[in-house]
N, C-alpha and C. Protein backbone atom coordinates (compact mmCIF):
# COMPACT_ATOMS: atom_id res chain seq x y z
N UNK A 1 46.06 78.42 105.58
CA UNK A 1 47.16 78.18 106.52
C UNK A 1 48.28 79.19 106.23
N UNK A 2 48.46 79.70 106.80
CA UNK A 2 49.95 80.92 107.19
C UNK A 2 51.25 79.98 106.88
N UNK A 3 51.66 80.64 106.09
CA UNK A 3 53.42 79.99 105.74
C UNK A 3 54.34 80.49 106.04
N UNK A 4 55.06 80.14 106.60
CA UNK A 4 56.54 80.61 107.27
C UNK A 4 57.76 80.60 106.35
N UNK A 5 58.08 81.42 105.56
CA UNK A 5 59.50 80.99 104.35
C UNK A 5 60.35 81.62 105.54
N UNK A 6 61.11 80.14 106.28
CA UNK A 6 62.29 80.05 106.87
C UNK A 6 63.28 80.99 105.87
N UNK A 7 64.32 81.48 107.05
CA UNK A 7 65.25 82.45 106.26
C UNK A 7 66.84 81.61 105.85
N UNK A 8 66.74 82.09 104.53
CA UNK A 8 68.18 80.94 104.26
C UNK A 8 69.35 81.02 105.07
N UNK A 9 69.98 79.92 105.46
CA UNK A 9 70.94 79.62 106.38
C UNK A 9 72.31 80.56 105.24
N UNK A 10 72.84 81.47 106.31
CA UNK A 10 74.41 82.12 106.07
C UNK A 10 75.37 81.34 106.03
N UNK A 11 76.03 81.22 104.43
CA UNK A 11 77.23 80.43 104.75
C UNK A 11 78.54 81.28 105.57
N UNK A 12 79.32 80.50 105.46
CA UNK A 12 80.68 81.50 106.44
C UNK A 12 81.06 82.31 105.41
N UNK A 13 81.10 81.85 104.05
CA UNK A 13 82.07 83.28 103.23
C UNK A 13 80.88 84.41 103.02
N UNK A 14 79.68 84.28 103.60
CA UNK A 14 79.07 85.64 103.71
C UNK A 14 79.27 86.53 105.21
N UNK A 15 79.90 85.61 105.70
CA UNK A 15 80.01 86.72 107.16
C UNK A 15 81.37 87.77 106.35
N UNK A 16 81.89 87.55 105.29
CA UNK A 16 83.63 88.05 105.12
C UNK A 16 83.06 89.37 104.75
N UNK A 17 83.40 90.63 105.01
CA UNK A 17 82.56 92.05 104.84
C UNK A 17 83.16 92.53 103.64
N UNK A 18 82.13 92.38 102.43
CA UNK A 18 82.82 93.02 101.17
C UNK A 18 83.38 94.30 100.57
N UNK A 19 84.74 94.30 100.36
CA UNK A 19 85.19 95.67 100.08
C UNK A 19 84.46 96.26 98.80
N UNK A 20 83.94 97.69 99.47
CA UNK A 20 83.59 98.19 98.36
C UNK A 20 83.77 98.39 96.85
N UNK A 21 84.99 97.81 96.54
CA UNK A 21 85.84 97.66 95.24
C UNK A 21 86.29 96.62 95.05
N UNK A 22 86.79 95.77 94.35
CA UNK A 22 87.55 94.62 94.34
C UNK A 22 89.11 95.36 94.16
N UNK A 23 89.34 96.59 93.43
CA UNK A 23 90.39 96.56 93.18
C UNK A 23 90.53 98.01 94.24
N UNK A 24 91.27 98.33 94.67
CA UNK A 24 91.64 99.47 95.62
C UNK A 24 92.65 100.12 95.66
N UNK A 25 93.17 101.26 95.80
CA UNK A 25 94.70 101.80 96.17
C UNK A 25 95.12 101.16 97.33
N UNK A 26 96.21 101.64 98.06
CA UNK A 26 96.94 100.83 99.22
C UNK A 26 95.82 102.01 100.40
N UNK A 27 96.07 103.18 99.93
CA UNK A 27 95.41 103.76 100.85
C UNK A 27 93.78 103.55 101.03
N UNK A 28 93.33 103.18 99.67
CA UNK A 28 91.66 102.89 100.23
C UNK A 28 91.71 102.13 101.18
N UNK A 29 92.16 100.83 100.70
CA UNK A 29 92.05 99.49 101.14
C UNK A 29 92.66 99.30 102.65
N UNK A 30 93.62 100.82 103.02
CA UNK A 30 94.21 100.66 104.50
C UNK A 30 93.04 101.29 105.36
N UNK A 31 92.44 102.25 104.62
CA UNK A 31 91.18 103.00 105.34
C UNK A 31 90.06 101.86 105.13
N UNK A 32 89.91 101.14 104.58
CA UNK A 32 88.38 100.40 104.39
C UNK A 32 89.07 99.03 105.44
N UNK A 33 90.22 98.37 105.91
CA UNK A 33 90.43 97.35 106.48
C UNK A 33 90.66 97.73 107.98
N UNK A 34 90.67 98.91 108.37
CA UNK A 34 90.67 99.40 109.85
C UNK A 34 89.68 99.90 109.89
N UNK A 35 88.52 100.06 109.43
CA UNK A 35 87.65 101.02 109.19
C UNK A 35 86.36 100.12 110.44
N UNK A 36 85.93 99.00 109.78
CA UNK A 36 85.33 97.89 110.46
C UNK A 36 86.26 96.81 111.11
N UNK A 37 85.40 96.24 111.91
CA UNK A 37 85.42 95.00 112.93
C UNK A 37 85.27 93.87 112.28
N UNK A 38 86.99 92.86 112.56
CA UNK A 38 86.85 91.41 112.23
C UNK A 38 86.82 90.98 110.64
N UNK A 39 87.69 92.31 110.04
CA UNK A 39 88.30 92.35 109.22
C UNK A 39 89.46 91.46 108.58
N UNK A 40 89.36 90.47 107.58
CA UNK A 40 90.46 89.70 107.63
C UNK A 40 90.74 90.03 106.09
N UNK A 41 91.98 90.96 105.56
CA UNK A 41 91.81 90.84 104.05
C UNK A 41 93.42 91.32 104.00
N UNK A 42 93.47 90.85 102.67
CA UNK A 42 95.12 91.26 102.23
C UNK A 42 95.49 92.12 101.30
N UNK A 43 96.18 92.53 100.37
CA UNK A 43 96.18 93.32 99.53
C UNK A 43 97.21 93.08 98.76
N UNK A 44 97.42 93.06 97.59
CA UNK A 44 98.17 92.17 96.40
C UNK A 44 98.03 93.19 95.33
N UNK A 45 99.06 94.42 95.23
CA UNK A 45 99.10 95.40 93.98
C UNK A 45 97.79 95.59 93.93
N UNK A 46 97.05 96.30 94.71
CA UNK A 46 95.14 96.76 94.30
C UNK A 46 94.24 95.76 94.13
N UNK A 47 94.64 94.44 94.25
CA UNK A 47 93.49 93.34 94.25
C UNK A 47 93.47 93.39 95.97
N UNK A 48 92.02 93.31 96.21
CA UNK A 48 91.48 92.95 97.92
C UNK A 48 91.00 91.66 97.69
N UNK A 49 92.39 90.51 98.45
CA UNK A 49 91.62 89.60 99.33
C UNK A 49 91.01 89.21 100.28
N UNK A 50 89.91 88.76 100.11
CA UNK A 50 89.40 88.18 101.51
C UNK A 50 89.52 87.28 102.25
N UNK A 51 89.66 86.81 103.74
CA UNK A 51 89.87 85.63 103.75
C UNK A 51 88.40 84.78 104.81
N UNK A 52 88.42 83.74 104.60
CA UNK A 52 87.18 83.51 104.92
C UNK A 52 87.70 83.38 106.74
N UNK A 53 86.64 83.16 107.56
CA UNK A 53 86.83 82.98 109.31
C UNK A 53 87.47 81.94 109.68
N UNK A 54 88.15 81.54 110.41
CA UNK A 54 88.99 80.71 110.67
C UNK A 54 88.14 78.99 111.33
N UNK A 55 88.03 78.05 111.39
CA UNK A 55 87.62 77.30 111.97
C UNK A 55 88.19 76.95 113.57
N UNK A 56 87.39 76.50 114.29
CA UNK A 56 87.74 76.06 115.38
C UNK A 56 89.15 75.90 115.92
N UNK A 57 89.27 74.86 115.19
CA UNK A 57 90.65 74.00 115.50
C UNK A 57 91.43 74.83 114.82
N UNK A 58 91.61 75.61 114.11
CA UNK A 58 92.66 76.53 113.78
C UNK A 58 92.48 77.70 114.56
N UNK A 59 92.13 78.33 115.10
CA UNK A 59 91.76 79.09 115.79
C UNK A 59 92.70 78.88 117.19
N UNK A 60 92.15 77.57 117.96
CA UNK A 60 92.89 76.93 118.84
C UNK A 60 94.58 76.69 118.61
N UNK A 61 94.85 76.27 117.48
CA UNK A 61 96.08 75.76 117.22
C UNK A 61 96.83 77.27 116.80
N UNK A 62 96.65 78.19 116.29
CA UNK A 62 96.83 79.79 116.66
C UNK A 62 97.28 80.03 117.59
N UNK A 63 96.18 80.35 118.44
CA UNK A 63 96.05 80.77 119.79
C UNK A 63 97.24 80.31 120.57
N UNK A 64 96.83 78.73 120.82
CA UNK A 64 98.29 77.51 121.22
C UNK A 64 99.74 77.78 120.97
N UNK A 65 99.76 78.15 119.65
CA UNK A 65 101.03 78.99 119.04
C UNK A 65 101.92 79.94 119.26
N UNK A 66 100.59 80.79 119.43
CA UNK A 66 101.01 82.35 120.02
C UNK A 66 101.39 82.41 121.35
N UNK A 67 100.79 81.35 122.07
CA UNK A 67 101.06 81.27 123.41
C UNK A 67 103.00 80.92 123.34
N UNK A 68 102.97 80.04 122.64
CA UNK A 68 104.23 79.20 123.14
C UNK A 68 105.42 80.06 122.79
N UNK A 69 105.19 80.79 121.52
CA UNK A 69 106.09 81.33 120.57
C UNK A 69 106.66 82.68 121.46
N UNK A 70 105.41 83.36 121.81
CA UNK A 70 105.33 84.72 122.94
C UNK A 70 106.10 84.87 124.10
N UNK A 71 105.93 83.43 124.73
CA UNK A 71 106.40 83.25 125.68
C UNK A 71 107.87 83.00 125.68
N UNK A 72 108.32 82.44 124.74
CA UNK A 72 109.54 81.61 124.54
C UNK A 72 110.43 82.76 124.51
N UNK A 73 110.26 83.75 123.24
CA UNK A 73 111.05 85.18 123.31
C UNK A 73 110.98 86.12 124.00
N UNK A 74 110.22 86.13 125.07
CA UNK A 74 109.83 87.22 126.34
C UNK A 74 110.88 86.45 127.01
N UNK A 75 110.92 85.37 127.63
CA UNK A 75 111.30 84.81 128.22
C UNK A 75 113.18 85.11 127.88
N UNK A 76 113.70 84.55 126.78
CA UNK A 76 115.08 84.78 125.90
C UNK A 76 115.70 86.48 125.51
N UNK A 77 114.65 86.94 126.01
CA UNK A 77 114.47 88.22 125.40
C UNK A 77 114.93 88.36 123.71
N UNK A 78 114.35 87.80 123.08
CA UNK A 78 114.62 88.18 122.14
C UNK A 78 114.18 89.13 120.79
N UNK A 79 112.70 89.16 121.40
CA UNK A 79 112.24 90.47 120.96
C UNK A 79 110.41 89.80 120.64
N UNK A 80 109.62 90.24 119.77
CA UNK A 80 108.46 90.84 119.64
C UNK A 80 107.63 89.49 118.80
N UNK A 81 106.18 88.96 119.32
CA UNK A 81 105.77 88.25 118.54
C UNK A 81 104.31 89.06 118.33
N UNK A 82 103.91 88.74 116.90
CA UNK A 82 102.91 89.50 116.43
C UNK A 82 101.37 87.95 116.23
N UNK A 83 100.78 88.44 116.45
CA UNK A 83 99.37 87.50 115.99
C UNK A 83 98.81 87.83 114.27
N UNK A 84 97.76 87.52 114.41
CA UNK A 84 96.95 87.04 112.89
C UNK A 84 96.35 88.49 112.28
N UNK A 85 96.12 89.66 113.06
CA UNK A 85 95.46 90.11 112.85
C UNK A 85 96.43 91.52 112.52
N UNK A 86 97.40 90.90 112.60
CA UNK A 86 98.40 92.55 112.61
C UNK A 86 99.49 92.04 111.04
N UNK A 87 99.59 93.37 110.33
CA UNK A 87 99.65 93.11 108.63
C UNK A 87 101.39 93.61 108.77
N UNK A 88 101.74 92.89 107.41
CA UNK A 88 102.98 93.26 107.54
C UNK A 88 102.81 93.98 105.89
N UNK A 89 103.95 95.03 105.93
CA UNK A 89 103.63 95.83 104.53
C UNK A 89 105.19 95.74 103.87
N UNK A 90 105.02 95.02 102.33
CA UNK A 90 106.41 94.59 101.66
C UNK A 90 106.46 95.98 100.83
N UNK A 91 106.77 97.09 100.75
CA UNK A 91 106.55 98.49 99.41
C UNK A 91 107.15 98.13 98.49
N UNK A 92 108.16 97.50 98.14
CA UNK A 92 108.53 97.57 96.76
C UNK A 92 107.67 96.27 96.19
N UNK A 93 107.42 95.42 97.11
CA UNK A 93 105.64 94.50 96.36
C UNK A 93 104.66 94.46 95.92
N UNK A 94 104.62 95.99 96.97
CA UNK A 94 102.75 96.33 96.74
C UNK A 94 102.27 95.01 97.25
N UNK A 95 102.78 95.11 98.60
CA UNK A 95 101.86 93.79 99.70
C UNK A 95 101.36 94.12 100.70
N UNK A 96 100.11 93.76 101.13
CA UNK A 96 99.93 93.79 102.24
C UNK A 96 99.45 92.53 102.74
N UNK A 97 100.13 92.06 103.85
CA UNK A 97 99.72 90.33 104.03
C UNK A 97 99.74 90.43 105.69
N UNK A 98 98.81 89.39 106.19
CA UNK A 98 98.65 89.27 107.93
C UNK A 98 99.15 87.56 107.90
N UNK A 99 100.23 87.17 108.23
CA UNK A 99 101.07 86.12 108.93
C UNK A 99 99.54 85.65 109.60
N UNK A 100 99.51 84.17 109.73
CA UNK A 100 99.24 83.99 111.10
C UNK A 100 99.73 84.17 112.82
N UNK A 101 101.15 84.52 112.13
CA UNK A 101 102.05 84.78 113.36
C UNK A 101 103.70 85.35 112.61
N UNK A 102 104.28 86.17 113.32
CA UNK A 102 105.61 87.00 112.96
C UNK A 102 106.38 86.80 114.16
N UNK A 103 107.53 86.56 113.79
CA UNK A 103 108.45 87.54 115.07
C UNK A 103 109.21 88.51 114.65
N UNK A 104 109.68 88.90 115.18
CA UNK A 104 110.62 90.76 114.71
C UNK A 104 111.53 90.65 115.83
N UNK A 105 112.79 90.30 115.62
CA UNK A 105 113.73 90.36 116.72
C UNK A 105 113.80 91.92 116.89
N UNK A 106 114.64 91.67 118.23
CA UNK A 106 114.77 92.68 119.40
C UNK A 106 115.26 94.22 118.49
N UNK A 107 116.83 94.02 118.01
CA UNK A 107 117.18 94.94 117.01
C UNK A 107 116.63 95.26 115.83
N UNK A 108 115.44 95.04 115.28
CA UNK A 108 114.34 95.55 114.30
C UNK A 108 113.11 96.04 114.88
N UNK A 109 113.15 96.48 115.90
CA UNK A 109 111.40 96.86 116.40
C UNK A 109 111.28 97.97 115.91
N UNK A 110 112.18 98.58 115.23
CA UNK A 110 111.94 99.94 114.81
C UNK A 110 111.06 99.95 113.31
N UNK A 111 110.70 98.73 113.02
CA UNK A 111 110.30 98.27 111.44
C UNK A 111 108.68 98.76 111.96
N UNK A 112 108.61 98.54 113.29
CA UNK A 112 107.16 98.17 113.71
C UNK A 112 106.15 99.37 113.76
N UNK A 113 105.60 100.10 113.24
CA UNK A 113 104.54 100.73 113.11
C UNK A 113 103.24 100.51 113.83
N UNK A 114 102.59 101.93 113.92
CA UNK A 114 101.11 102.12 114.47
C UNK A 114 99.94 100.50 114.26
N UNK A 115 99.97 100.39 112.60
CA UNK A 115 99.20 99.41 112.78
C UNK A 115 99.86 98.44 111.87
N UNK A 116 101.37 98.53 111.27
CA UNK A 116 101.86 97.45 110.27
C UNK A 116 103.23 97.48 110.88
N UNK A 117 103.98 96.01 109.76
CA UNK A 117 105.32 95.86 109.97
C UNK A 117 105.89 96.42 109.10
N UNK A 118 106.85 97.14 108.99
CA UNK A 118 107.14 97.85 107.55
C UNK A 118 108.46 97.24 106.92
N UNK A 119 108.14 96.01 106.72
CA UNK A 119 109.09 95.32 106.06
C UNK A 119 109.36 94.03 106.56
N UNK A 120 110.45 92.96 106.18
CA UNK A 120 109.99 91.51 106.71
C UNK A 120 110.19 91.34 107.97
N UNK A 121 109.49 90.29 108.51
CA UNK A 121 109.97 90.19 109.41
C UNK A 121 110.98 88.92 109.81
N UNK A 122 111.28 88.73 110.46
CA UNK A 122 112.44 87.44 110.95
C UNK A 122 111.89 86.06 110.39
N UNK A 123 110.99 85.92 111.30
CA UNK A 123 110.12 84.63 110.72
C UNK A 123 108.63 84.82 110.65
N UNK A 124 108.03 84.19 109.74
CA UNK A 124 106.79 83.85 109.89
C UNK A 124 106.00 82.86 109.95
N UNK A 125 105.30 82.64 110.11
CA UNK A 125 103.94 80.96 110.20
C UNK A 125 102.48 81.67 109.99
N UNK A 126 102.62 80.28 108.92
CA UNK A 126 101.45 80.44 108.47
C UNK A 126 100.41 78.94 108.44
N UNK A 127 99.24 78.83 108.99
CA UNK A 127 98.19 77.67 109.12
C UNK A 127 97.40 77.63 107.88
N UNK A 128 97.80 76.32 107.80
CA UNK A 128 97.28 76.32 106.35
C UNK A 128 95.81 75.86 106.40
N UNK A 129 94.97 77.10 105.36
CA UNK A 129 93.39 75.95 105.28
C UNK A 129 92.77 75.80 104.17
N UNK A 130 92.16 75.43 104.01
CA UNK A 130 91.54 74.92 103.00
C UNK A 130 91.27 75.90 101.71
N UNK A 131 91.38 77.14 101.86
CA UNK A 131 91.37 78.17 100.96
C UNK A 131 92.45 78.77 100.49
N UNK A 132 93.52 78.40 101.69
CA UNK A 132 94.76 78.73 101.43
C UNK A 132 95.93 78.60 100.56
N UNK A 133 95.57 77.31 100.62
CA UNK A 133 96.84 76.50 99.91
C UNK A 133 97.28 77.21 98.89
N UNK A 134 97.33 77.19 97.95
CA UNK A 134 97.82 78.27 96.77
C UNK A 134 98.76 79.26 97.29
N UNK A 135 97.92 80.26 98.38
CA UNK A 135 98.05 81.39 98.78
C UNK A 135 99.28 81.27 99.51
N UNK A 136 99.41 80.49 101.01
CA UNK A 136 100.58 80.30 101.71
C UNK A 136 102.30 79.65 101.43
N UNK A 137 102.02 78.47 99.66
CA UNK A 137 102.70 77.58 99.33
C UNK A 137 103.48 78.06 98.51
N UNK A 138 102.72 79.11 97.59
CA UNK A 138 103.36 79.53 96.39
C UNK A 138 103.23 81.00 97.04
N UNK A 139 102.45 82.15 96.38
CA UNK A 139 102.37 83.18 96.67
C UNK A 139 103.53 83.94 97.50
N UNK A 140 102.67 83.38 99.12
CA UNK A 140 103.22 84.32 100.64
C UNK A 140 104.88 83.69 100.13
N UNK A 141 105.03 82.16 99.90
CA UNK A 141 105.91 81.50 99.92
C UNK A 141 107.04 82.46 98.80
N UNK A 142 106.67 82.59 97.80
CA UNK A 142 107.72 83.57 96.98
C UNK A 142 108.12 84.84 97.51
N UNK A 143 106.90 85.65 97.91
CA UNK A 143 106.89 87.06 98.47
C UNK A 143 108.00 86.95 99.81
N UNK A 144 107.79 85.92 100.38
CA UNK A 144 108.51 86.08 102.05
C UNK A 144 109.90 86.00 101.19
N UNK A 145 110.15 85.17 100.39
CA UNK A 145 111.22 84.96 100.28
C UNK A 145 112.09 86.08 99.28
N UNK A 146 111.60 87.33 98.62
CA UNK A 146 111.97 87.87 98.05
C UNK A 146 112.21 89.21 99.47
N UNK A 147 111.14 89.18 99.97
CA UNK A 147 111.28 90.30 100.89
C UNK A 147 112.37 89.93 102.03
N UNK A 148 113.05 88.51 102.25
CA UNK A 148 114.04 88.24 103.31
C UNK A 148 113.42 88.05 104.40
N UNK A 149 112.29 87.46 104.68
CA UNK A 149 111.93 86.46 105.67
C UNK A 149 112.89 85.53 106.00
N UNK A 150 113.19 85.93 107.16
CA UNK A 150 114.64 84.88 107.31
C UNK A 150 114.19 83.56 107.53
N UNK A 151 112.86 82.72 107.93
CA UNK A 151 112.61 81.68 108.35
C UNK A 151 110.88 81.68 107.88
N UNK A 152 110.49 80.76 107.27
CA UNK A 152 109.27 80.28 106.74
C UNK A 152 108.51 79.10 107.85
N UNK A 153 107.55 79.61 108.71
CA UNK A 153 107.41 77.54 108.63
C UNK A 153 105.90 77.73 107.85
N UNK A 154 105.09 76.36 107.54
CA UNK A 154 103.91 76.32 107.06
C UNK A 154 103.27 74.76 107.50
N UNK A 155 102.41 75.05 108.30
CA UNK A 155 101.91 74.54 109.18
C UNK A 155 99.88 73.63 108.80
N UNK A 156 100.62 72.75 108.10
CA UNK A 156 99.39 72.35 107.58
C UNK A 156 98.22 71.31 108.00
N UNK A 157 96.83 71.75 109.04
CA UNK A 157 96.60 70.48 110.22
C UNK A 157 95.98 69.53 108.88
N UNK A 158 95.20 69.59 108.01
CA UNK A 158 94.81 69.08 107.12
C UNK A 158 95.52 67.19 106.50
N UNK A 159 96.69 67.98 106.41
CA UNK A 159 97.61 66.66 105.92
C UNK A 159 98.70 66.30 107.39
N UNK A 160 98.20 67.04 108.47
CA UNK A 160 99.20 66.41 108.83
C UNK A 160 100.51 66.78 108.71
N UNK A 161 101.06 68.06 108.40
CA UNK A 161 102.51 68.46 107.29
C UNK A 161 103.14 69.55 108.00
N UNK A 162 104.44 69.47 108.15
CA UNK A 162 105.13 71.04 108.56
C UNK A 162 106.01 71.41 107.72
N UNK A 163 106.12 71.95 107.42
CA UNK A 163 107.23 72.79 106.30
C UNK A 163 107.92 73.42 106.76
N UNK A 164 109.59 73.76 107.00
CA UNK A 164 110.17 74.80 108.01
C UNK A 164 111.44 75.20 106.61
N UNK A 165 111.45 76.18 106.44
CA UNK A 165 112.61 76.90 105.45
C UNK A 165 113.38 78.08 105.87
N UNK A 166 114.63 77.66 105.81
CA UNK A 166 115.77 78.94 106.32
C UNK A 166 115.92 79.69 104.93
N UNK A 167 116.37 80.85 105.09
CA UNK A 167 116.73 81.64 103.76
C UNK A 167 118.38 81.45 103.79
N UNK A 168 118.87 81.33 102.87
CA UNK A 168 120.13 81.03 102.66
C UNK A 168 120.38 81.69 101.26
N UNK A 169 121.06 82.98 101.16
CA UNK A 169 121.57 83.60 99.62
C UNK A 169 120.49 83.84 99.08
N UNK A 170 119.39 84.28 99.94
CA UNK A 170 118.23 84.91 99.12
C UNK A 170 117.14 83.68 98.70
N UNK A 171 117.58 82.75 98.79
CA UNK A 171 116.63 81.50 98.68
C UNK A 171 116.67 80.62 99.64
N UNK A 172 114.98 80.20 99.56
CA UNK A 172 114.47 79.34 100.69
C UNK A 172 115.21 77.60 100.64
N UNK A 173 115.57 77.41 101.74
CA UNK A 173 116.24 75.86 101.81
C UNK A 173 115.51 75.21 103.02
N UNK A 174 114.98 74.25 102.49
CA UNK A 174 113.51 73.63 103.53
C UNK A 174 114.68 72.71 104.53
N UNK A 175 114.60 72.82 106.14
CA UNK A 175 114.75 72.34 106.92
C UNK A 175 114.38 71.12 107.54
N UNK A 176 115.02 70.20 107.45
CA UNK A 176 114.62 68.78 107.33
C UNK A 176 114.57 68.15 108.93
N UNK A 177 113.11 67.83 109.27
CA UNK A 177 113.04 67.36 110.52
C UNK A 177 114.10 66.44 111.16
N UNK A 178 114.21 66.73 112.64
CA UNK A 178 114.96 65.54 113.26
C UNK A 178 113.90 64.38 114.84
N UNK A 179 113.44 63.66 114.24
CA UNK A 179 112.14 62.75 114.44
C UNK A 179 111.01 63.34 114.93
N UNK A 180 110.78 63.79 113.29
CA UNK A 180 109.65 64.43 113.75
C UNK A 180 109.40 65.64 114.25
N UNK A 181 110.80 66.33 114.64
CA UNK A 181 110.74 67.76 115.56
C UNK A 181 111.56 68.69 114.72
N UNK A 182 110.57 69.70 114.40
CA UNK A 182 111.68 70.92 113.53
C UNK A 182 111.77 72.19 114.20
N UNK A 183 113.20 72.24 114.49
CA UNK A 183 114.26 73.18 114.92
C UNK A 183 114.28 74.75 114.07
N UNK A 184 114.08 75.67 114.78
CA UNK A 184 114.33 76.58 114.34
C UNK A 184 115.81 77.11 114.05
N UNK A 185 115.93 77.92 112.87
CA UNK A 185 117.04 78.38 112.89
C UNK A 185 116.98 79.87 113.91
N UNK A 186 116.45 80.97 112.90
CA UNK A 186 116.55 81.84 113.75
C UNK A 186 116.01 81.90 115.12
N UNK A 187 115.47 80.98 115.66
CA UNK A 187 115.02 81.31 117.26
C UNK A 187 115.89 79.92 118.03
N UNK A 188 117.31 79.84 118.56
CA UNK A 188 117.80 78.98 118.78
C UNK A 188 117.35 78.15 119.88
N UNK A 189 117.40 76.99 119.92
CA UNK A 189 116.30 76.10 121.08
C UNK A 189 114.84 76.00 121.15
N UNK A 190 114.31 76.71 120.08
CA UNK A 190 113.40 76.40 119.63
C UNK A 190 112.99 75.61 118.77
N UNK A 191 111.63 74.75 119.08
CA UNK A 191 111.31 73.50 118.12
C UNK A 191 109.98 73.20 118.19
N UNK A 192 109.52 72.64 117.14
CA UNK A 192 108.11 71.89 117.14
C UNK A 192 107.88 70.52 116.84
N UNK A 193 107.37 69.60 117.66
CA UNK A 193 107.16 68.23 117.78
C UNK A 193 106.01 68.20 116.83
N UNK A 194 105.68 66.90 115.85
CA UNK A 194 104.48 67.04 114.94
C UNK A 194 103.30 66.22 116.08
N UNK A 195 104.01 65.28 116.90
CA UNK A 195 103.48 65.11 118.35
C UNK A 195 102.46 66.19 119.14
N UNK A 196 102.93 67.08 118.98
CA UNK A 196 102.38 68.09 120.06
C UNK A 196 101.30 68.86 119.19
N UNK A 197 101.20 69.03 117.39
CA UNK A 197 100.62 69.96 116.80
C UNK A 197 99.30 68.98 116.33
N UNK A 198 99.42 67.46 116.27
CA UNK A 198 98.23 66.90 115.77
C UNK A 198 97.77 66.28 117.33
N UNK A 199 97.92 66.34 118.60
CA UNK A 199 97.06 66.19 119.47
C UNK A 199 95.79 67.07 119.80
N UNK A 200 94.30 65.92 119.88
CA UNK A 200 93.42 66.49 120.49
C UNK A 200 93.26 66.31 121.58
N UNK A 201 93.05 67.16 122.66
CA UNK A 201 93.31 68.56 122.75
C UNK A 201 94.90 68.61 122.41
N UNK A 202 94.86 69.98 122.11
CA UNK A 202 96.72 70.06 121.99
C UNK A 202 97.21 69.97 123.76
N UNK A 203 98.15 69.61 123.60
CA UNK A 203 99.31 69.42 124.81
C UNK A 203 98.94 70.88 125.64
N UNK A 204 99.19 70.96 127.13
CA UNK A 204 99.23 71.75 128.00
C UNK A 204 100.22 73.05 127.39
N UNK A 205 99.86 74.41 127.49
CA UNK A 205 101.08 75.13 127.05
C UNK A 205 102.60 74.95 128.37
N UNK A 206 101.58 74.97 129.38
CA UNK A 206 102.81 74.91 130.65
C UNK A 206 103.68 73.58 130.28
N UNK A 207 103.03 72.23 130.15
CA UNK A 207 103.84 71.61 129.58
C UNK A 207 105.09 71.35 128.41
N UNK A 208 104.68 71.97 127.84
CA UNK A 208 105.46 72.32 126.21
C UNK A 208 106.78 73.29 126.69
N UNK A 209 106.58 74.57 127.46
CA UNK A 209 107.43 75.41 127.71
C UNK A 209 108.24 75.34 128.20
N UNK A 210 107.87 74.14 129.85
CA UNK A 210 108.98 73.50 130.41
C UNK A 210 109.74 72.62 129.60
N UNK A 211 109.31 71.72 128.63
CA UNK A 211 110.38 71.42 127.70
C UNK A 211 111.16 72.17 127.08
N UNK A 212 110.59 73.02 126.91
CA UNK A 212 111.57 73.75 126.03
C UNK A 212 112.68 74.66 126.68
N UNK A 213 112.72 74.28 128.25
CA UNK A 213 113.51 74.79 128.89
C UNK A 213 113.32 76.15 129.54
N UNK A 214 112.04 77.34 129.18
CA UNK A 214 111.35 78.29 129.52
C UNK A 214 110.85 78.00 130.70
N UNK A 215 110.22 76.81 131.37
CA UNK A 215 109.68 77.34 132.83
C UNK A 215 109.96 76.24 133.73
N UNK A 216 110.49 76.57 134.71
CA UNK A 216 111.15 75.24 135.37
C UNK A 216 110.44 74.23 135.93
């Protein structure tokens, strides 16, 4: 009888495309992370992280994000929102890190480069997952705050959790919900309901925006 040795099932951290080095210059590691497709990695003084593919529902709740966030400052004009896939570069860190999401007000677009941010940006968010934690809580969380990230949030679907921090004198001061809904500092009239971030499906974006006073 003929035997078939089925081929072993791919976990997800083998789809992550391994850098040829673990440890890299800024310049390898900028040529080896544009180099290929669906690239997700960071760079930490010559260590290359990887990060594993995003799941579904984070993916969605991203996406959802980017929508609302995009819209809100097009709308205010207040300047530029960046997605997951675009890196921001700290030089006196030796960082290279991709936000799940940035904004860069109007009077800093000049920070903004070919394929990076060259320096902090206003605010950032970050979705927290399961590999992350460490990475977004402590880490990004010190780095943003040394580099003058004026506004932190950290966005965790796991627990259920939002974290929102203003910088105040160089240090982060966590922003304390008002029922449930946290207010941005730097983007004024802006807010997030924990309502709107743990619904399945998430809330309509058209819905959300007209609250927020963006579409009539």
């Amino acid at each position: 009888m003929l035997t078939i040795n089925p081929k072993p099932v791919q976990k997800e951290r083998d789809w992550i495309p391994a850098p040829p080095r673990p440890v890299m210059t800024e310049i390898e590691f900028v040529a080896w992370a544009y180099a290929g497709e669906n690239i997700r990695a960071e760079w930490e003084n010559g260590k290359v992280i990887t990060m594993a593919p995003v799941s579904a529902a984070e993916d969605d709740l991203n996406n959802w994000l980017l929508t609302i966030l995009r819209v809100f400052c097009e709308e205010h004009d207040l300047g530029l929102v960046k997605g997951s896939q675009f890196m921001v570069r700290f030089a006196r860190q030796k960082r290279r890190r991709m936000p799940d999401l940035m904004f860069i007000a109007k009077a800093r677009q000049n920070l903004i480069k070919q394929t990076h941010l060259e320096g902090a940006p206003d605010l950032a968010l970050e979705i927290v997952s399961a590999d992350s934690q460490t990475r977004d809580r402590r880490k990004k969380f010190l780095e943003y705050q040394k580099a003058g990230v004026r506004e932190y949030w950290i966005i965790d679907p796991l627990s259920r959790q939002v974290e929102l921090y203003s910088l105040s004198r160089g240090t982060y001061v966590e922003v304390e919900p008002i029922k449930d809904t946290w207010h941005s500092v730097v983007l004024p009239g802006f807010y997030l309901k924990g309502a709107w971030l743990w619904r399945k499906p998430l809330p309509k974006s058209f819905a959300v925006l007209k609250e927020l006073g963006v579409l009539g």
